[in-house]
N, C-alpha and C. Protein backbone atom coordinates (compact mmCIF):
# COMPACT_ATOMS: atom_id res chain seq x y z
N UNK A 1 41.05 -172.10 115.94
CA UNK A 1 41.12 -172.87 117.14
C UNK A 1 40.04 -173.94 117.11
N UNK A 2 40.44 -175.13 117.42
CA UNK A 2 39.48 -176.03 117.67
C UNK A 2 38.38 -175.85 118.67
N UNK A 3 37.02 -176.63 118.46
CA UNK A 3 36.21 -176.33 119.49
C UNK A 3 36.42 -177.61 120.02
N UNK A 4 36.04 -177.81 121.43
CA UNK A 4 35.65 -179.27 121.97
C UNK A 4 34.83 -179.79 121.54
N UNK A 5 34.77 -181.24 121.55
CA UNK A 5 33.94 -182.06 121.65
C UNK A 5 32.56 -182.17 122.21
N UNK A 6 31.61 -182.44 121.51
CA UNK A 6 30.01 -181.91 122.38
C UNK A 6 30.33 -183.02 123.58
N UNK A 7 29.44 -182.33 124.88
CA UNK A 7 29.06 -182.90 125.90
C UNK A 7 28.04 -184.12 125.65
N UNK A 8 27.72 -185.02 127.05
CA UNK A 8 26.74 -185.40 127.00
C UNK A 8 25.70 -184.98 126.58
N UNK A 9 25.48 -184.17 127.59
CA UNK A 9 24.42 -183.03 127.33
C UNK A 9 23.82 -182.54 126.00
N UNK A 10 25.02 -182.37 125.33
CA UNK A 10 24.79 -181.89 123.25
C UNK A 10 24.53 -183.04 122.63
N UNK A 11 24.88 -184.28 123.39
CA UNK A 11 25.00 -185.21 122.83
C UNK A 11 22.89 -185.50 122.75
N UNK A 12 22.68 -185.75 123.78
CA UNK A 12 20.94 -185.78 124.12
C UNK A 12 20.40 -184.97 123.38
N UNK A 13 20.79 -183.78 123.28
CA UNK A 13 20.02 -182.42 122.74
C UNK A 13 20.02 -182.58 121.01
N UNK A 14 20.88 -183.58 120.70
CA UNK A 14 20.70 -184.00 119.26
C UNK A 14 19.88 -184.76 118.79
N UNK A 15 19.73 -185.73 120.21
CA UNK A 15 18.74 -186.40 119.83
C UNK A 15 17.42 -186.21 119.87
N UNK A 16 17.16 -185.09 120.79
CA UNK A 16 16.01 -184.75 121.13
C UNK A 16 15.37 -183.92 119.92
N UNK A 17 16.59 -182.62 119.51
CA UNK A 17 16.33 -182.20 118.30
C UNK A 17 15.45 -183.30 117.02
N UNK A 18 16.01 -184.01 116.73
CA UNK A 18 15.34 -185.09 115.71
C UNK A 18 13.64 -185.01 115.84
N UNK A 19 13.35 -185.16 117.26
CA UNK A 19 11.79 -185.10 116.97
C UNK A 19 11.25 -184.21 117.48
N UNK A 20 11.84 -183.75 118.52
CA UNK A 20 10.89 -182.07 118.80
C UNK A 20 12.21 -181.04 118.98
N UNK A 21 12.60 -180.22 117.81
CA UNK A 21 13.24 -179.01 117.49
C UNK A 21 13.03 -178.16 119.01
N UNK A 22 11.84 -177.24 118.90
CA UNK A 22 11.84 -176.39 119.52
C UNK A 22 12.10 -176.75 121.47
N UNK A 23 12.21 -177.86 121.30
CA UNK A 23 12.21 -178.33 122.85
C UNK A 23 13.47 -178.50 123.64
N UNK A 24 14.61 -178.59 122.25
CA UNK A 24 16.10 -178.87 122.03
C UNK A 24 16.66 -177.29 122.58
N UNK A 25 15.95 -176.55 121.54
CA UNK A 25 16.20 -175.01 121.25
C UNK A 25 16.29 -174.37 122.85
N UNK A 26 14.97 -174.62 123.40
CA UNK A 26 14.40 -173.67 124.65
C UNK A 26 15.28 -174.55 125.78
N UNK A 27 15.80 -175.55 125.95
CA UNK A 27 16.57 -176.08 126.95
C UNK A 27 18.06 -175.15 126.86
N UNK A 28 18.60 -175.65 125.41
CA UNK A 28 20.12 -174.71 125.35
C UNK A 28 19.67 -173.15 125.31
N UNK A 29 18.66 -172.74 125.04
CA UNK A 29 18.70 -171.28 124.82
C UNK A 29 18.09 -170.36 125.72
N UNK A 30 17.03 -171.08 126.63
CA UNK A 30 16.10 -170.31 126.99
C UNK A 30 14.74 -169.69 126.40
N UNK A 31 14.00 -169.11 126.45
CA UNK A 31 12.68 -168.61 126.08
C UNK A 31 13.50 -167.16 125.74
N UNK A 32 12.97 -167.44 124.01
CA UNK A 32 13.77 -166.02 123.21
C UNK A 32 13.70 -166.06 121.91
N UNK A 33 14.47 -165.20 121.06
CA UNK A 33 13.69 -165.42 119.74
C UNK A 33 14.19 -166.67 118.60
N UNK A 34 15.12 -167.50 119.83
CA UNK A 34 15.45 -168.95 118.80
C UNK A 34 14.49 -169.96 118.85
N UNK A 35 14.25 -169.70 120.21
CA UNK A 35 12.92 -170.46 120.30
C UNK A 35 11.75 -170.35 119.13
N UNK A 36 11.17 -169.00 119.19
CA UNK A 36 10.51 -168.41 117.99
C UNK A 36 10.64 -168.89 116.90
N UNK A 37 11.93 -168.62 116.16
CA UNK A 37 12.21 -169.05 115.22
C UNK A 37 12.68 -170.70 114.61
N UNK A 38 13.07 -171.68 115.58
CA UNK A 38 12.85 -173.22 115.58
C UNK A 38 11.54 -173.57 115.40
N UNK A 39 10.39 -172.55 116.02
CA UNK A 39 9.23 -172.96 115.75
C UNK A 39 8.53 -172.84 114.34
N UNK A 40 8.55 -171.43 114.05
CA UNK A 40 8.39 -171.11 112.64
C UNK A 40 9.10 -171.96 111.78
N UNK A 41 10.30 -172.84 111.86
CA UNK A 41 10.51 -173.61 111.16
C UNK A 41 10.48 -174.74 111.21
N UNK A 42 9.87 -174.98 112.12
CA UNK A 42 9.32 -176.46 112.25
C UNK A 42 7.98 -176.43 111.93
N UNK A 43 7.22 -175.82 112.18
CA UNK A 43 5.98 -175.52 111.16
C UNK A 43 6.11 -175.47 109.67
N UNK A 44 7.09 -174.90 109.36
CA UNK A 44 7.38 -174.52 107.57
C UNK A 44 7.77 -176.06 107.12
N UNK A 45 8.67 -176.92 108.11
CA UNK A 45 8.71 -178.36 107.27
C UNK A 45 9.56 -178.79 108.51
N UNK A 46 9.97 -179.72 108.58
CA UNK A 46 10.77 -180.44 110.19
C UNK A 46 11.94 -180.68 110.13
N UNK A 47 12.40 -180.69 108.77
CA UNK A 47 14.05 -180.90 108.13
C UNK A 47 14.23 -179.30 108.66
N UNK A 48 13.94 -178.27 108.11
CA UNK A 48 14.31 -176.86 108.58
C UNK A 48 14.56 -176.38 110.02
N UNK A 49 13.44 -177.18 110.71
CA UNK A 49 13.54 -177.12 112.38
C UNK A 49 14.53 -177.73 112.83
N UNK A 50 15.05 -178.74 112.62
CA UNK A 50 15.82 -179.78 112.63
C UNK A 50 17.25 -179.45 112.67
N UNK A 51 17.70 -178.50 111.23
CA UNK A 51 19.17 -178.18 110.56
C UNK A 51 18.92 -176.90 111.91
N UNK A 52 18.06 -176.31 112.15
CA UNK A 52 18.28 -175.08 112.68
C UNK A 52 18.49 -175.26 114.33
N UNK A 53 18.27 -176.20 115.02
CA UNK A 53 18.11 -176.51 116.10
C UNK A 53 19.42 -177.32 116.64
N UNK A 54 20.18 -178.11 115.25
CA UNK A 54 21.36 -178.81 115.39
C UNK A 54 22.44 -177.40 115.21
N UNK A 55 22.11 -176.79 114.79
CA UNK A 55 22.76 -174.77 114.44
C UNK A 55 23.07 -174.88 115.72
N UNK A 56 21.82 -174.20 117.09
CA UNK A 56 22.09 -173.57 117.66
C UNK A 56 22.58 -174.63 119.01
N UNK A 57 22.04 -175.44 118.75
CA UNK A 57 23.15 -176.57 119.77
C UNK A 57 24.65 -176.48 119.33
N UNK A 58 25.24 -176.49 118.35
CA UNK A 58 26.93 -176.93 118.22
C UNK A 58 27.56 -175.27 118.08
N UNK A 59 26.66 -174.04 117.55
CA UNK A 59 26.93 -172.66 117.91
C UNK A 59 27.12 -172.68 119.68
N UNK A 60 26.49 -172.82 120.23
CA UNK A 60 26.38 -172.15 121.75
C UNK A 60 27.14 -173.52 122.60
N UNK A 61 28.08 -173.02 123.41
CA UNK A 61 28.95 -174.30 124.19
C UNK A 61 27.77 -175.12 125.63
N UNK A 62 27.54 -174.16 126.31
CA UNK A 62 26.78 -174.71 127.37
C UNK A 62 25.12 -174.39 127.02
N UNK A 63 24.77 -175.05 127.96
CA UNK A 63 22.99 -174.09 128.23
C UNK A 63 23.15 -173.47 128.78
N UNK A 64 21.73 -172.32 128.64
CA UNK A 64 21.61 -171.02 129.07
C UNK A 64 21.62 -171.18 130.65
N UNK A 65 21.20 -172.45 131.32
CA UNK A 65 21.14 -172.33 132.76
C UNK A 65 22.32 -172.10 133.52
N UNK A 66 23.01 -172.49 133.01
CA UNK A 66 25.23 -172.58 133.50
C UNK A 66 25.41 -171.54 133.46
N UNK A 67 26.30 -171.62 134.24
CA UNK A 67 26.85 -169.71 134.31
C UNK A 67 28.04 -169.96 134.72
């Protein structure tokens, strides 16, 4: 099945990803262990934070705040 098209919203969060990862992460995800882990890899090098943060934006449909 196809997924939709990112939102605005995913749309920003890509961009934001580019220079601060973990800031991308904790908006769509909340305070948790992706957060954690965007960090640890943005410390390890910023391409890693980066691929991992564009992950969990196009994995997860909304942010954690929507219900």
């Amino acid at each position: 099945m196809a997924r939709p098209p990112s939102s605005t919203s995913d749309v920003v969060l890509y961009f934001l990803a580019i220079f601060i990862p973990p800031a991308s992460v904790f908006i769509k995800r909340g305070c948790g262990a992706d957060v954690v882990i965007n960090c640890l890899l943005w410390i390890l090098g910023w391409i890693p934070g980066v691929i991992h943060a564009w992950w969990i934006i196009s994995k997860y449909e909304r942010p954690a705040g929507y219900h």
